[in-house]
C-alpha atoms as a PDB file:
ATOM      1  CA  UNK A   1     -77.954 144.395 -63.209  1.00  0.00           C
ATOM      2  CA  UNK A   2     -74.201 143.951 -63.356  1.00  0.00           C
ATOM      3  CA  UNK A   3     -72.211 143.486 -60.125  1.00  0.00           C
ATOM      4  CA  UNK A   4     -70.985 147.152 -59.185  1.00  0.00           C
ATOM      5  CA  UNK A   5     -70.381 149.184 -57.004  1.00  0.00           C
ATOM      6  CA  UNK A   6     -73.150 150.426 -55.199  1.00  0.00           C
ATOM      7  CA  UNK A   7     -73.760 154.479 -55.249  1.00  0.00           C
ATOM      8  CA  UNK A   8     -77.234 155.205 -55.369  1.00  0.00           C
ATOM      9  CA  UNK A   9     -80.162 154.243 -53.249  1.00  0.00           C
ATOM     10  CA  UNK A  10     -81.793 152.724 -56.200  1.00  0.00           C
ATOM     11  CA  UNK A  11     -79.130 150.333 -57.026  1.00  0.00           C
ATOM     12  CA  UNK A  12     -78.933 149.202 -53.562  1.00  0.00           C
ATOM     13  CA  UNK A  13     -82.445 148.460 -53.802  1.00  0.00           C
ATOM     14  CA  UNK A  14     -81.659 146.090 -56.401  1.00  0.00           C
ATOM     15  CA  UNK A  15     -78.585 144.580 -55.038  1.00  0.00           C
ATOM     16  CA  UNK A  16     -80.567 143.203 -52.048  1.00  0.00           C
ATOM     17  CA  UNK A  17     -83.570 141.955 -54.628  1.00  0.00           C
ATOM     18  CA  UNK A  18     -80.552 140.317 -56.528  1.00  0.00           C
ATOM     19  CA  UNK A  19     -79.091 138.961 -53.090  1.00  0.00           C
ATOM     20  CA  UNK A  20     -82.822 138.033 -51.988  1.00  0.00           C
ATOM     21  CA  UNK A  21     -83.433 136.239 -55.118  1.00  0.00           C
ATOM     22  CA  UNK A  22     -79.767 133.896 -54.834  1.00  0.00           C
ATOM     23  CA  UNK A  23     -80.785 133.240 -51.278  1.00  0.00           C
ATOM     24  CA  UNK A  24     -81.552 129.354 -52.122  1.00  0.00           C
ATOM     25  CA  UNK A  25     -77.580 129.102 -54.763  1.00  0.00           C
ATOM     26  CA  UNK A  26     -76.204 125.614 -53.223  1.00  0.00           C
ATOM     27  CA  UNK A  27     -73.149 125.527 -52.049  1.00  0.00           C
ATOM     28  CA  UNK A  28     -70.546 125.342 -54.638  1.00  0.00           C
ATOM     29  CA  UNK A  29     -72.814 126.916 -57.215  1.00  0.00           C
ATOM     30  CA  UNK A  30     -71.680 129.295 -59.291  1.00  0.00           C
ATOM     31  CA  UNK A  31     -75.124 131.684 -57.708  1.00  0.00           C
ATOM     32  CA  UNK A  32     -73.496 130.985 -54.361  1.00  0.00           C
ATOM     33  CA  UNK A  33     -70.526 132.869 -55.709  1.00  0.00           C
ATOM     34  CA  UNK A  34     -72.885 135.559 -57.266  1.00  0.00           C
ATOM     35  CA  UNK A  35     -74.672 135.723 -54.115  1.00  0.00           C
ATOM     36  CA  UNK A  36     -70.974 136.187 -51.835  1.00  0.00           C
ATOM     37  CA  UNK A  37     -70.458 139.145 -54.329  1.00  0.00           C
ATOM     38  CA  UNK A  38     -73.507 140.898 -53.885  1.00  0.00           C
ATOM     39  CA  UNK A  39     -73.291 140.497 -50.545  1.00  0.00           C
ATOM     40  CA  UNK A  40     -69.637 142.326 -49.957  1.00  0.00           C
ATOM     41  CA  UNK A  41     -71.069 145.090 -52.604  1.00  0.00           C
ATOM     42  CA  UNK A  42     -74.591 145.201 -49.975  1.00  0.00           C
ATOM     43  CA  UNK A  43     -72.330 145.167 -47.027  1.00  0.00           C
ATOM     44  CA  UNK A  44     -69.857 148.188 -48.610  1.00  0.00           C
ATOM     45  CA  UNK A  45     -73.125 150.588 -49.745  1.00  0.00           C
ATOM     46  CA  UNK A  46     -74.429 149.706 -46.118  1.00  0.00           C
ATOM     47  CA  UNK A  47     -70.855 150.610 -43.971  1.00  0.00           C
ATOM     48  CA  UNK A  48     -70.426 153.558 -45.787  1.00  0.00           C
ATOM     49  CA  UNK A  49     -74.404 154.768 -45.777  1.00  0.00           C
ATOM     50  CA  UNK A  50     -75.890 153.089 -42.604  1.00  0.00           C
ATOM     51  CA  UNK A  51     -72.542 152.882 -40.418  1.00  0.00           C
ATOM     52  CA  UNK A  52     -72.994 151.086 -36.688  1.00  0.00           C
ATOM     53  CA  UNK A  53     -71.601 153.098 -33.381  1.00  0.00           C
ATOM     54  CA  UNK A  54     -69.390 150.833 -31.286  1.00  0.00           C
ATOM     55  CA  UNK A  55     -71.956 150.589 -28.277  1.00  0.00           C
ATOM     56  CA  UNK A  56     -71.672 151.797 -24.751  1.00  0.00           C
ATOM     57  CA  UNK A  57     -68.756 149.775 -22.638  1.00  0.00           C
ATOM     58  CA  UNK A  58     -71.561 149.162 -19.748  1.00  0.00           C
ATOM     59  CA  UNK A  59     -74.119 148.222 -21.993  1.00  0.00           C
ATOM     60  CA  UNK A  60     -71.817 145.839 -23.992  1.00  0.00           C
ATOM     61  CA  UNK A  61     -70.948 144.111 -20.375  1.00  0.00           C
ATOM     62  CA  UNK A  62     -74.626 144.056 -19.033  1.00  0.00           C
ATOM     63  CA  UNK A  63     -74.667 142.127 -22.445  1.00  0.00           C
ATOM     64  CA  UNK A  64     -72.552 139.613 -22.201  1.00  0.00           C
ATOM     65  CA  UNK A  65     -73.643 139.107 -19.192  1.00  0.00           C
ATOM     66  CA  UNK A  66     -77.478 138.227 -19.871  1.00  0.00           C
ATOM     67  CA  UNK A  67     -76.147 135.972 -23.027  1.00  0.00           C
ATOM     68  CA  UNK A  68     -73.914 134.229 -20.578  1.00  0.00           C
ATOM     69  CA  UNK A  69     -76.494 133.999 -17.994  1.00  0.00           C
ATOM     70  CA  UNK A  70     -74.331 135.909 -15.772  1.00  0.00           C
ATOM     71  CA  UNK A  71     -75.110 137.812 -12.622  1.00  0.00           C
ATOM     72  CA  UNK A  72     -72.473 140.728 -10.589  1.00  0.00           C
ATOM     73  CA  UNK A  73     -71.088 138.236  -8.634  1.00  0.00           C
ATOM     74  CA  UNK A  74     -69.826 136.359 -11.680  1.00  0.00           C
ATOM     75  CA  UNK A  75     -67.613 139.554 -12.671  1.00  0.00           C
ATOM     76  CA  UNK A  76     -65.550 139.978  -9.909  1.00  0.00           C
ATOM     77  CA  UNK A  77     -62.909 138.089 -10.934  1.00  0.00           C
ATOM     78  CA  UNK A  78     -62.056 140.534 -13.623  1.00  0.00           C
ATOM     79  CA  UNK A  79     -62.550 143.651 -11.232  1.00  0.00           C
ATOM     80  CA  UNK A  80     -60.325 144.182  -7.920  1.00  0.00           C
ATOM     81  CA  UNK A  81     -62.484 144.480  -5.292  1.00  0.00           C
ATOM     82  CA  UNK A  82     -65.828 143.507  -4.190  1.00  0.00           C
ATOM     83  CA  UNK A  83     -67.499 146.798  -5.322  1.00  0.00           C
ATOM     84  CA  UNK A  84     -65.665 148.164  -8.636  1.00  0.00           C
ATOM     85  CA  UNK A  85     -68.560 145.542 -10.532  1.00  0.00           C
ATOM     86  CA  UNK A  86     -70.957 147.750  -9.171  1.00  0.00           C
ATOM     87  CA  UNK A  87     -69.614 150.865  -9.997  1.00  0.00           C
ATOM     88  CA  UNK A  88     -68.778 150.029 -13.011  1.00  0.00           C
ATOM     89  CA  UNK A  89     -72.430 148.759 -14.300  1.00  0.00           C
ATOM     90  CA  UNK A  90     -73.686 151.871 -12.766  1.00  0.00           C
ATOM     91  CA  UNK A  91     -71.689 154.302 -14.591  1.00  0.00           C
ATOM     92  CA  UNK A  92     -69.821 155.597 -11.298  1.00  0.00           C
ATOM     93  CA  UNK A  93     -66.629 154.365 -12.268  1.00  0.00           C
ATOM     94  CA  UNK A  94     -64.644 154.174 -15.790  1.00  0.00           C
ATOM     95  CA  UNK A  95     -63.198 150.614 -16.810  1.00  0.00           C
ATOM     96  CA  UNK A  96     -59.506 150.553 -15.716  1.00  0.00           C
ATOM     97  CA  UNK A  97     -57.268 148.805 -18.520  1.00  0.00           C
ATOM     98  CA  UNK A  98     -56.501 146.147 -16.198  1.00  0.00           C
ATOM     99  CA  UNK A  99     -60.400 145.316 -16.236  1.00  0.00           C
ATOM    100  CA  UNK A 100     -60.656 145.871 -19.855  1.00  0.00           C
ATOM    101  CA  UNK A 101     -58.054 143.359 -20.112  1.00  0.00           C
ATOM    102  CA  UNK A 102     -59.626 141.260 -17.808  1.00  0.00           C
ATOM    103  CA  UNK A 103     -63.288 141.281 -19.569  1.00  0.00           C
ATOM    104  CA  UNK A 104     -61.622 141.058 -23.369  1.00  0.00           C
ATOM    105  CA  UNK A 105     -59.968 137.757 -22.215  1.00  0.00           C
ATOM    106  CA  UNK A 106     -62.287 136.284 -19.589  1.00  0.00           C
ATOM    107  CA  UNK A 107     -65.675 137.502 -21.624  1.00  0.00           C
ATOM    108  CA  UNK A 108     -64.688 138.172 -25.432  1.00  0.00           C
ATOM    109  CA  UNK A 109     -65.767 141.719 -25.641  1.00  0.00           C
ATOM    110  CA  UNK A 110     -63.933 143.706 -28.216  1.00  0.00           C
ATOM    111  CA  UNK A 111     -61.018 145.845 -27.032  1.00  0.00           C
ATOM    112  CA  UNK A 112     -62.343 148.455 -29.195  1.00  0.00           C
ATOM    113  CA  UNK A 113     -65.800 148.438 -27.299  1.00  0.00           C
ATOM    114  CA  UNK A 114     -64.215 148.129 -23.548  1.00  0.00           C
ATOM    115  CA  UNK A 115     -62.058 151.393 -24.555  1.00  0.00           C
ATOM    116  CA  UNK A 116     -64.589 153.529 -26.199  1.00  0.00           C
ATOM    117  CA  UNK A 117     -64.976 156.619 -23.812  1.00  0.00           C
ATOM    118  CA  UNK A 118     -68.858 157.526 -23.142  1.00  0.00           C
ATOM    119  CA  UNK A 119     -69.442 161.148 -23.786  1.00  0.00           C
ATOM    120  CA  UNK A 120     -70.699 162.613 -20.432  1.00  0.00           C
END
């Protein structure tokens, strides 16, 4: 199979045994190449057919926070007042953009995640 654009279920079942089987090209290699296009065409079929939701603001914070090793306490710096971290993790209160602000710089969660508004 040709690189192409991917538009049917069967060719994308081929384009990821084509991208299995360049798995070992070494760097440089034309195959590596090969294997960078096939991936973008994989990645394309799979944005379009499989998209991703941003996920929940709270969830995305609760998160960070158990990669980081973090515990409520550690958040308050990016929330005024003692108990806005609690309210926030428990869905009581909405992130304010001076907190999103806060948690984008302080923690590196995506803007786009922080301001995504939670369907009640």
């Amino acid at each position: 199979m040709k690189p192409k654009i991917i538009k049917t279920e069967e060719e994308y079942t081929e384009a990821l045994a084509r991208v299995e089987a360049l798995m070992d090209a070494k760097l440089g290699s034309l195959k590596e190449e090969e294997l960078e296009l096939w991936s973008l065409l994989v990645e394309r079929y799979e944005q379009e057919h499989f998209p991703v939701d941003l996920p929940d603001p709270v969830e995305a914070i609760k998160f960070r926070m158990e990669q980081e090793g973090l515990r409520q306490k550690d958040l308050a710096k990016y929330f005024p007042g003692k108990n806005r971290v609690s309210e926030v993790l428990n869905h009581t209160r909405p992130l304010s953009i001076g907190m999103i602000r806060a948690l984008h710089r302080g923690l590196g969660i995506p803007a786009e995640v922080l301001l995504r508004e939670i369907p009640a």
